[in-house]
C-alpha atoms as a PDB file:
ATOM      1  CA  UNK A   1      21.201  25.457 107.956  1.00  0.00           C
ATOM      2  CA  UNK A   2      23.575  22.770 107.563  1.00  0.00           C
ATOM      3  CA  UNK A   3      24.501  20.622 104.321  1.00  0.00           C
ATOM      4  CA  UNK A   4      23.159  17.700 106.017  1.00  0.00           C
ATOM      5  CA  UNK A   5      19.977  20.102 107.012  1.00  0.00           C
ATOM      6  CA  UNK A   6      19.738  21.174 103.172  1.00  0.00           C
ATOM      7  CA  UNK A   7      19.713  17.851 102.014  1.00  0.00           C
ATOM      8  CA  UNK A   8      17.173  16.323 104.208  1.00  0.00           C
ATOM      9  CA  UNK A   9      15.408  19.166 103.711  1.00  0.00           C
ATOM     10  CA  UNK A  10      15.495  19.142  99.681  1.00  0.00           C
ATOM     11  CA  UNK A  11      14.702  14.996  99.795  1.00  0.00           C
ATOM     12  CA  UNK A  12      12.169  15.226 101.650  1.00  0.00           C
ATOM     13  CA  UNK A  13      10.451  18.017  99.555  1.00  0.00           C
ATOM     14  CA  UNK A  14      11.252  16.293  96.260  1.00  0.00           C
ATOM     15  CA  UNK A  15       9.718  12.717  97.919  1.00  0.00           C
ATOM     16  CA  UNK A  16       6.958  14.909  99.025  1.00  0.00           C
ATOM     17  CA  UNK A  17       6.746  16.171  95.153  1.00  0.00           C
ATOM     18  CA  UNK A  18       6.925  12.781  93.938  1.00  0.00           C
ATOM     19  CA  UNK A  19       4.229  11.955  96.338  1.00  0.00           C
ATOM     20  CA  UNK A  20       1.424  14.092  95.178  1.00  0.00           C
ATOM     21  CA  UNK A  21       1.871  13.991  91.621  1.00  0.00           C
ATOM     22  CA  UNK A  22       3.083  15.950  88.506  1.00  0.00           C
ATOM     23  CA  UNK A  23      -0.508  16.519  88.347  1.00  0.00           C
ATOM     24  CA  UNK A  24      -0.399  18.970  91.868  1.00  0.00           C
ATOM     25  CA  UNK A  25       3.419  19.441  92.132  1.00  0.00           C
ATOM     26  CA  UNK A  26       2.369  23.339  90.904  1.00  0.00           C
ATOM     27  CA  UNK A  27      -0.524  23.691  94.148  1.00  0.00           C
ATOM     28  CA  UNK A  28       2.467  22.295  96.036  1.00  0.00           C
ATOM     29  CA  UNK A  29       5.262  23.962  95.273  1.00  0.00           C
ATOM     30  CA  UNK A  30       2.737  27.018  95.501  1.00  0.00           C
ATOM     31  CA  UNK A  31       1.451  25.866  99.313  1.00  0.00           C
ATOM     32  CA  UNK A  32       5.260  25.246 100.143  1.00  0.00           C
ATOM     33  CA  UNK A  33       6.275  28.683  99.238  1.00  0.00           C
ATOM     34  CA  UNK A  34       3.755  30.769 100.794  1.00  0.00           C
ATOM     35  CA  UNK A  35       4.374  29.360 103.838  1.00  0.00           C
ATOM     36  CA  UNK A  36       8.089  30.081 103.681  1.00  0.00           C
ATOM     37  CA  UNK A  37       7.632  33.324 102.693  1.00  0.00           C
ATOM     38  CA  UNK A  38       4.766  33.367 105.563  1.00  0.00           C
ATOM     39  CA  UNK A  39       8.321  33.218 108.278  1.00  0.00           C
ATOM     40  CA  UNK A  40       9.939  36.718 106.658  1.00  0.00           C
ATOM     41  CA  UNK A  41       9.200  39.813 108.634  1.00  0.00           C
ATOM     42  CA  UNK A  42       9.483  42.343 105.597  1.00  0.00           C
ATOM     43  CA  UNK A  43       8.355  41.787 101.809  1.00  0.00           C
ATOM     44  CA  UNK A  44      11.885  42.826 100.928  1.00  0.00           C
ATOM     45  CA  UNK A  45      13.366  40.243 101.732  1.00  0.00           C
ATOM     46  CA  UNK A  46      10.895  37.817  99.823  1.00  0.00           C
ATOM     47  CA  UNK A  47      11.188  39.959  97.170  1.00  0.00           C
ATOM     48  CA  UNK A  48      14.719  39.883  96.587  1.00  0.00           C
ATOM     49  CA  UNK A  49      14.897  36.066  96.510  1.00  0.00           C
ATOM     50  CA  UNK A  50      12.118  36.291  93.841  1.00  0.00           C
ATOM     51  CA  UNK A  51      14.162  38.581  91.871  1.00  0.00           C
ATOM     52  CA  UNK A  52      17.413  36.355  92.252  1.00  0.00           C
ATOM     53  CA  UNK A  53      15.635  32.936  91.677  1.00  0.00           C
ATOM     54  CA  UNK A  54      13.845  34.916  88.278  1.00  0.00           C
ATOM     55  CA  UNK A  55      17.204  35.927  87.245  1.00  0.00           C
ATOM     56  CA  UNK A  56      18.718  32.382  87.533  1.00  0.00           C
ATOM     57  CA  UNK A  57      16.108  30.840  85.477  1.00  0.00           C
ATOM     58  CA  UNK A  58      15.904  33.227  82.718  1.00  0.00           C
ATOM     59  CA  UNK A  59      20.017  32.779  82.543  1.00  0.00           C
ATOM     60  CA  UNK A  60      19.543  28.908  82.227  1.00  0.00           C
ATOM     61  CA  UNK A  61      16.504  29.995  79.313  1.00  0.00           C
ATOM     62  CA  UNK A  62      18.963  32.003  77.299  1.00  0.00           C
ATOM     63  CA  UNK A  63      21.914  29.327  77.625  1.00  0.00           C
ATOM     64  CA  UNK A  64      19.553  26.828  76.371  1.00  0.00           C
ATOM     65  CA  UNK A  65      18.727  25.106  79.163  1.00  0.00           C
ATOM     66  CA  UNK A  66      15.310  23.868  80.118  1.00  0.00           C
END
């Protein structure tokens, strides 16, 4: 994927985001996900972008982030 590609691709999820509501961003983050992880072949490879997207977050917790 290109920059340009990421970019449309991330505005158009957060308009979509904005769209629905704070109320259903959680069912639609949830929706969006499962049908990403819906186009891997093997749970592995799911799995380890969990792991490294759990990791990131819990780094950001401990430095005091939000």
């Amino acid at each position: 994927m290109t920059d340009d590609d990421l970019d449309r691709s991330y505005s158009a999820l957060c308009q979509s985001l904005a769209s629905v509501g704070e109320s259903k961003s959680e069912l639609f983050l949830s929706m969006v996900c499962l049908s990403l992880m819906a186009r891997y072949e093997r749970a592995d490879d799911v799995l380890t972008l969990i792991d490294h997207v759990h990791a990131q977050c819990a780094a950001e917790v401990e430095a005091g982030g939000a």
